[in-house]
Protein backbone atom coordinates (compact mmCIF):
# COMPACT_ATOMS: atom_id res chain seq x y z
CA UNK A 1 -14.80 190.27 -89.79
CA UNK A 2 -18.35 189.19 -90.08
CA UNK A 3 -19.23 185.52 -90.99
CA UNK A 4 -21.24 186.52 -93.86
CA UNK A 5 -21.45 189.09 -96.29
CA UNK A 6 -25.20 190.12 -95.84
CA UNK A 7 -27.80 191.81 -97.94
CA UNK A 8 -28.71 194.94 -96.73
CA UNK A 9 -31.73 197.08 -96.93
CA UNK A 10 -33.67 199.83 -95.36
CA UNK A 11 -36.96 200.20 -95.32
CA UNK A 12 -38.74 203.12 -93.37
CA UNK A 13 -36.10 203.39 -91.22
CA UNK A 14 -36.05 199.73 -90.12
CA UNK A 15 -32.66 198.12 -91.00
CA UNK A 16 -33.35 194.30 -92.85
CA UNK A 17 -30.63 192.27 -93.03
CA UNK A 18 -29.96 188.78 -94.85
CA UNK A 19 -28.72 185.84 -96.88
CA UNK A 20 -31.36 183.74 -98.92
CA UNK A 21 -30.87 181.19 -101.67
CA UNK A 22 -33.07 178.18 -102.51
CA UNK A 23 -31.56 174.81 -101.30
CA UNK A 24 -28.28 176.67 -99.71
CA UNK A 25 -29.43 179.18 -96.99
CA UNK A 26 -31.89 181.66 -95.54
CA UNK A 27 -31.86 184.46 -92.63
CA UNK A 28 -33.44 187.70 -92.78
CA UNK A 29 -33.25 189.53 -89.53
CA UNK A 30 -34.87 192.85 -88.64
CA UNK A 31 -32.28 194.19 -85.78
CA UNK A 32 -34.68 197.41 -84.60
CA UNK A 33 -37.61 194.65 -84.00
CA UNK A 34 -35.11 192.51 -82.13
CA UNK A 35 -36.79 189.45 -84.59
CA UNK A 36 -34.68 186.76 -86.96
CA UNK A 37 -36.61 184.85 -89.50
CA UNK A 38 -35.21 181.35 -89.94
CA UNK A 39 -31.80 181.39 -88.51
CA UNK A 40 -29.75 179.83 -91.77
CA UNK A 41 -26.29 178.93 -90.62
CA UNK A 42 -26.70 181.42 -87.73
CA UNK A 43 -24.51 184.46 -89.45
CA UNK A 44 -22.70 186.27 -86.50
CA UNK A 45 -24.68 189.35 -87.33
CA UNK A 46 -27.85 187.89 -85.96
CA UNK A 47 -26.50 186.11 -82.59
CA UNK A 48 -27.44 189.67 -80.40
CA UNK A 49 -31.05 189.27 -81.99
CA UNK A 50 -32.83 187.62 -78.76
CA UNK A 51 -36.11 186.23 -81.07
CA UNK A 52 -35.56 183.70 -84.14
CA UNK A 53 -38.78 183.41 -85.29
CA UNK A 54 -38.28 179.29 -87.30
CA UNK A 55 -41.03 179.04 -90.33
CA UNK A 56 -39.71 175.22 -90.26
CA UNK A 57 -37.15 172.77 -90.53
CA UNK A 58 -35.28 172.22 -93.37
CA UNK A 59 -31.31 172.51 -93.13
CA UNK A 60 -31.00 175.45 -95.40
CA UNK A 61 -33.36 177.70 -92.78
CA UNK A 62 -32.24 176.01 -89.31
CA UNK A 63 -29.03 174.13 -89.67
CA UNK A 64 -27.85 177.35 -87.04
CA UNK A 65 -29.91 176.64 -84.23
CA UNK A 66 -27.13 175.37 -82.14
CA UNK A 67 -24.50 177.39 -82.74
CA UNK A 68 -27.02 180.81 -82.41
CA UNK A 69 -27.76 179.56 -79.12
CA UNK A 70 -24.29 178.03 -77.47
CA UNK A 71 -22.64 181.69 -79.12
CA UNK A 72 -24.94 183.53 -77.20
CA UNK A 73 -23.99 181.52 -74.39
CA UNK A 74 -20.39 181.87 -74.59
CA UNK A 75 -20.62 185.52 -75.57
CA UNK A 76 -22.95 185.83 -71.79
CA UNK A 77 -26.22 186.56 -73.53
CA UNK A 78 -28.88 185.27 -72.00
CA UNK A 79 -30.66 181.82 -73.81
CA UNK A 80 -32.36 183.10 -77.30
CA UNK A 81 -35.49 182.47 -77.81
CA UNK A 82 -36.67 179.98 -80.45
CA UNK A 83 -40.28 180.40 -81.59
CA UNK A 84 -40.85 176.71 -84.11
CA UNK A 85 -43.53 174.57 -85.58
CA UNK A 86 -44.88 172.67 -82.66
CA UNK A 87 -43.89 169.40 -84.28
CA UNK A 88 -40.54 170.99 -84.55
CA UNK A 89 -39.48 170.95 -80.69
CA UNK A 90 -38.80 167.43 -80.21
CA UNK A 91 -36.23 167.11 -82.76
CA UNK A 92 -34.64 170.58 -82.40
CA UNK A 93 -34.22 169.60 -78.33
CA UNK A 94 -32.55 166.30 -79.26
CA UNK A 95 -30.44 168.21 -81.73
CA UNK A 96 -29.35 171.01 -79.08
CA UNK A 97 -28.89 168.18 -76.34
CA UNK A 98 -26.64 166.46 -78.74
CA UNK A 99 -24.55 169.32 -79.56
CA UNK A 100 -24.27 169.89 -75.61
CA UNK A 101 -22.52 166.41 -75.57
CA UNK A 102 -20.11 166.94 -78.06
CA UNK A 103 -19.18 170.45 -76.91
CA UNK A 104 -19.04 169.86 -73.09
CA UNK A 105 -21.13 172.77 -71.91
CA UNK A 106 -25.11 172.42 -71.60
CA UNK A 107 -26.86 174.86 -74.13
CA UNK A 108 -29.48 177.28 -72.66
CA UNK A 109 -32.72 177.66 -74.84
CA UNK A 110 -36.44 178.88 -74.51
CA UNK A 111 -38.33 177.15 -76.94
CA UNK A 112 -41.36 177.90 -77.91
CA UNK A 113 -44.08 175.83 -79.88
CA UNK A 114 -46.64 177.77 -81.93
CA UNK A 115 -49.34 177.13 -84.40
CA UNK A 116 -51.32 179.15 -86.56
CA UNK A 117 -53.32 181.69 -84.74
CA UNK A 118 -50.36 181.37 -81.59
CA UNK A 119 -49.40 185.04 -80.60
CA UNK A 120 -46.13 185.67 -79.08
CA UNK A 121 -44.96 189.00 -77.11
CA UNK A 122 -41.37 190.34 -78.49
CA UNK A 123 -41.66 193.66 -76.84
CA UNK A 124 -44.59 194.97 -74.57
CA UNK A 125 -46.28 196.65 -78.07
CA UNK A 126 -44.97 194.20 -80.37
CA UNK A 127 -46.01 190.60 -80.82
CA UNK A 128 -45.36 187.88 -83.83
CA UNK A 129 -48.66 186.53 -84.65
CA UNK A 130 -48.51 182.61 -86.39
CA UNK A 131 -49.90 182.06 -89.87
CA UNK A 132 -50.50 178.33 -91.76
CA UNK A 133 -48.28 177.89 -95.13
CA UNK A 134 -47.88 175.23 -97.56
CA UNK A 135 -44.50 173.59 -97.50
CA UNK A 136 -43.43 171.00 -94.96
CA UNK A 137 -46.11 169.61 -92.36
CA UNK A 138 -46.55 172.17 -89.76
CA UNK A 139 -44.81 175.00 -91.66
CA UNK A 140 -45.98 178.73 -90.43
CA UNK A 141 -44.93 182.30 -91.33
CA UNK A 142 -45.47 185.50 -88.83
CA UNK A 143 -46.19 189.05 -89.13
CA UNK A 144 -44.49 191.12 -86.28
CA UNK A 145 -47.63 193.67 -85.25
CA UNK A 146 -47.17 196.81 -83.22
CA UNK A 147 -50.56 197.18 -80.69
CA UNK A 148 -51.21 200.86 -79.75
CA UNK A 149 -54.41 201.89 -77.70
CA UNK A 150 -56.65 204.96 -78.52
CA UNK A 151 -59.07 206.93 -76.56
CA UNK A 152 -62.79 207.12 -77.36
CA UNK A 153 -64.21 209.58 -79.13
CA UNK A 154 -66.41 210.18 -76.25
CA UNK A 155 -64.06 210.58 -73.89
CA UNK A 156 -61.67 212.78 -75.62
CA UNK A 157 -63.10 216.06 -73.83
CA UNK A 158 -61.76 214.75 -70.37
CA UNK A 159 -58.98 215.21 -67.79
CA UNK A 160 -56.26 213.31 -66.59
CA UNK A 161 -57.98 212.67 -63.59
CA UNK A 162 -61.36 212.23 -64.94
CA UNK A 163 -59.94 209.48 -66.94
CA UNK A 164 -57.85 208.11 -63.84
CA UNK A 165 -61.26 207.78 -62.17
CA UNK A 166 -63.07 206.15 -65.15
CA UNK A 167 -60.16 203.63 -65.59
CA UNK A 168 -60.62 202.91 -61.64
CA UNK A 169 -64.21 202.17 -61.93
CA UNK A 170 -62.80 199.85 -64.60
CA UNK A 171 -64.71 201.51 -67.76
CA UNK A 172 -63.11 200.31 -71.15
CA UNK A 173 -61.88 204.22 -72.03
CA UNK A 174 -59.69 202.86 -75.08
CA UNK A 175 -60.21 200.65 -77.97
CA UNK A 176 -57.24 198.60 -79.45
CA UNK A 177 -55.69 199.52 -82.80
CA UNK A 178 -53.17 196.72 -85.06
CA UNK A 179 -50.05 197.94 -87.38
CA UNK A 180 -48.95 195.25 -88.97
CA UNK A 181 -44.77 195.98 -89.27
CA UNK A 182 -43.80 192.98 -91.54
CA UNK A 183 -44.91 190.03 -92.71
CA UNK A 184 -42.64 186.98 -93.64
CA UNK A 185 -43.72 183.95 -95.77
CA UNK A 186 -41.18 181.82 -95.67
CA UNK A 187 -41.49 178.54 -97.93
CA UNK A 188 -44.62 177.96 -99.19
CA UNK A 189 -46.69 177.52 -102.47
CA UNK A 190 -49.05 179.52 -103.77
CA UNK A 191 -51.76 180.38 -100.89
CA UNK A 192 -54.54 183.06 -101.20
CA UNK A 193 -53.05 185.29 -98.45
CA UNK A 194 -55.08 188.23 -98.71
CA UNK A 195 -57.90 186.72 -96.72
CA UNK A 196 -55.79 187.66 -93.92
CA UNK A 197 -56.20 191.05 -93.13
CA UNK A 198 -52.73 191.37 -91.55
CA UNK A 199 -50.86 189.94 -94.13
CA UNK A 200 -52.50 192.31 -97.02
CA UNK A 201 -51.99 195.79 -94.72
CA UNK A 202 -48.82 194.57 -93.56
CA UNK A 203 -46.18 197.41 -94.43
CA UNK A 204 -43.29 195.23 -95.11
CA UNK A 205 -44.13 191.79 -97.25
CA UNK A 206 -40.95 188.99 -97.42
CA UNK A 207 -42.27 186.84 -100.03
CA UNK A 208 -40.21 183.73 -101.38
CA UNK A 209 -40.13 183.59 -104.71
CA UNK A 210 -37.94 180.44 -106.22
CA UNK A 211 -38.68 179.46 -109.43
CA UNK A 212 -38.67 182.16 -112.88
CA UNK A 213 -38.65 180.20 -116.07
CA UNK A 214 -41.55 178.94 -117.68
CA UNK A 215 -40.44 175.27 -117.69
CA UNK A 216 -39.79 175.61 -114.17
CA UNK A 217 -43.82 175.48 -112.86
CA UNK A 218 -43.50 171.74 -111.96
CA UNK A 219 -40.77 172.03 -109.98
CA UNK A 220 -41.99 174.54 -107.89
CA UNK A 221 -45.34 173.06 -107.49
CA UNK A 222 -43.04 169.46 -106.62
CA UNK A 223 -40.84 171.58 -104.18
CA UNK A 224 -44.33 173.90 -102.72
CA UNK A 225 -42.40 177.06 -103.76
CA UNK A 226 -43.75 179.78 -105.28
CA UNK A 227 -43.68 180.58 -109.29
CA UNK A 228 -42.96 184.25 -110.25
CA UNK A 229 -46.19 184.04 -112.04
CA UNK A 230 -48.06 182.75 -109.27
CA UNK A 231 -46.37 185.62 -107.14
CA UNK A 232 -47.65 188.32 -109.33
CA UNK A 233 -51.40 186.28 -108.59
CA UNK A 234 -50.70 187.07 -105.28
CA UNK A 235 -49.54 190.48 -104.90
CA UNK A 236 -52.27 192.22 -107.47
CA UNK A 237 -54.86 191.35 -104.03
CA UNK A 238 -51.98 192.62 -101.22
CA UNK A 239 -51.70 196.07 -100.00
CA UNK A 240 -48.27 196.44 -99.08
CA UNK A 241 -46.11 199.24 -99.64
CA UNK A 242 -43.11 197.24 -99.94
CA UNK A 243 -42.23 193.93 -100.96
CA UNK A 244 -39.00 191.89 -100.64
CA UNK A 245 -38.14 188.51 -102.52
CA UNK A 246 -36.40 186.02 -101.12
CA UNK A 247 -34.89 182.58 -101.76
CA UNK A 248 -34.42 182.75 -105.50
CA UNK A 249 -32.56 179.72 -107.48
CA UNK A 250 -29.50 179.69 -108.81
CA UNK A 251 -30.70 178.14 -111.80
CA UNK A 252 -31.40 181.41 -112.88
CA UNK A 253 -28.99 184.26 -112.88
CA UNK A 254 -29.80 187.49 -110.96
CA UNK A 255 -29.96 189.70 -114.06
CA UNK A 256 -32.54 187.29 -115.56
CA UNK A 257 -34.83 186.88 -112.66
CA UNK A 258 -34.93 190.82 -112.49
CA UNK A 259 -35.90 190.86 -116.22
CA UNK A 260 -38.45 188.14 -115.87
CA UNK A 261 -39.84 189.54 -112.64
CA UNK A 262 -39.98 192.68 -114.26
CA UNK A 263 -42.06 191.27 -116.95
CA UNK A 264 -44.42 189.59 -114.66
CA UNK A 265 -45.85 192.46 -112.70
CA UNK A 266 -47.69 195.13 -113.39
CA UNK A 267 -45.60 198.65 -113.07
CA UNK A 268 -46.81 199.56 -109.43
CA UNK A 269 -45.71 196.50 -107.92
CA UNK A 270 -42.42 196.48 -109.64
CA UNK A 271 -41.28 200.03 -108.51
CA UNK A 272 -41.53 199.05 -104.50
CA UNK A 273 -40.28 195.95 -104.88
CA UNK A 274 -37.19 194.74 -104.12
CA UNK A 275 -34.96 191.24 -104.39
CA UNK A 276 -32.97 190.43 -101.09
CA UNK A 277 -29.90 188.81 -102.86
CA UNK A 278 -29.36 191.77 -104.86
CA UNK A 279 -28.65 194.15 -102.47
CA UNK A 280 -25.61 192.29 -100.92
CA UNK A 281 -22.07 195.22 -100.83
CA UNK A 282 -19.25 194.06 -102.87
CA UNK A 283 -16.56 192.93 -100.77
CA UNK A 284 -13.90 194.94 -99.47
CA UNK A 285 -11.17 194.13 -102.15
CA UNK A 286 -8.67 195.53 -99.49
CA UNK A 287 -9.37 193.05 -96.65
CA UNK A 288 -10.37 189.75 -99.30
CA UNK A 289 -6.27 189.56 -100.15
């Protein structure tokens, strides 16, 4: 049986999979993009996915760095790759090294360092392109972009071999076009994303969104979390067509943060948006005994 009993979603026909609550853990992988954001505990659902893509370190997003990589390993997957925080490799090598020690068996890892503006290629189309937050020092989200190519207008009238020869006389025949897949947050305070062009057209946005109650503002702004009513500030200047919520509290039940979150945006937001941790199947009453 599975590790963890995951949220499920689809969205466009991408599958999103994931476990988020404040303070205890948070993964949300995208399978079809081959892309895990934050690794959590490393569910075994996400050990195939070959890119964890770490917004930064606290326990409840990468305590599973370690065992996502040495499972791969013993399962003969080749090393994951681990794109963190610059700041971040230093302690997450010393962490892997020392789990090599007490297990016996060196575990393989490409790590990668990135910082905001750092692009990274998943897939020859697809790259994760680095963003700043607000939450711990160095602390980044990414937007997973597909890059297509298309013809100028000019030369749309041509041949195949006409634009064989062009291309060999080295003459630019294409311009590049962006589609922005998804876009996750991770931790962070309030931040004025939609000066990021990306981020706002992004198809998919994974927002964080901890805190509900009204006496709750000062803890979010102490913890750099995001307020619901600082999350409707933000989405009223986003274009996205859907939006998902993750790491909500557990000092507020699930039927009250939909009421509150309800409350809090305007109609057309609410209706494509959707909250992670409610979208988890009931267990299997038949297996649980």
């Amino acid at each position: 049986m599975p590790s963890h009993n995951l949220a499920q979603i689809e969205i466009d026909n991408l599958q999103i999979i994931g476990y988020s609550v404040a303070g205890e853990e948070t993964v949300v992988a995208v399978p079809q993009l081959d892309v895990c954001f934050d690794v959590g505990k490393a569910p075994d659902q996400i050990i195939p996915i070959n890119n964890v893509l770490l917004t930064h370190g606290h326990m409840d997003h990468a305590a599973g760095i370690a065992y996502y990589l040495s499972q791969r390993n013993f399962c003969g997957i080749s090393a994951g790759t681990i794109l963190a925080p610059q700041n971040l490799l230093g302690p997450i090598r010393d962490i892997i090294d020392a789990w090599s020690k007490l297990d016996g068996n060196k575990i393989p890892a490409n790590l990668v360092g990135v910082k905001p503006g750092d692009e990274y290629k998943i897939k020859p189309n697809l790259i994760a392109r680095v963003f700043p937050t607000k939450h711990s020092r160095g602390s980044v989200g990414f937007t997973v972009i597909e890059k297509r190519k298309k013809l100028k207008p000019e030369y749309s009238g041509l041949t195949g071999p006409q634009i064989v020869e062009l291309k060999k006389q080295g003459i630019e025949i294409d311009y590049p076009l962006e589609f922005p897949i998804v876009t996750y947050l991770g931790d962070t305070q309030y931040v004025d994303f939609s000066q990021l062009k990306y981020i706002a057209d992004s198809r998919i946005l994974i927002a964080e969104c901890t805190f509900y109650e009204g006496e709750h503002t000062t803890r979010a702004k102490a913890g750099r979390h995001m307020h619901v009513d600082e999350l409707a500030t933000l989405l009223q200047n986003l274009n996205n067509e859907h939006i998902l919520i993750t790491h909500t509290t557990q000092r507020t039940a699930m039927r009250e943060v939909r009421k509150i979150l309800k409350d809090a945006l305007p109609r057309r937001l609410y209706a494509k948006t959707i909250i992670l941790m409610a979208n988890r199947p009931r267990p299997d009453k038949r297996q649980s005994g």
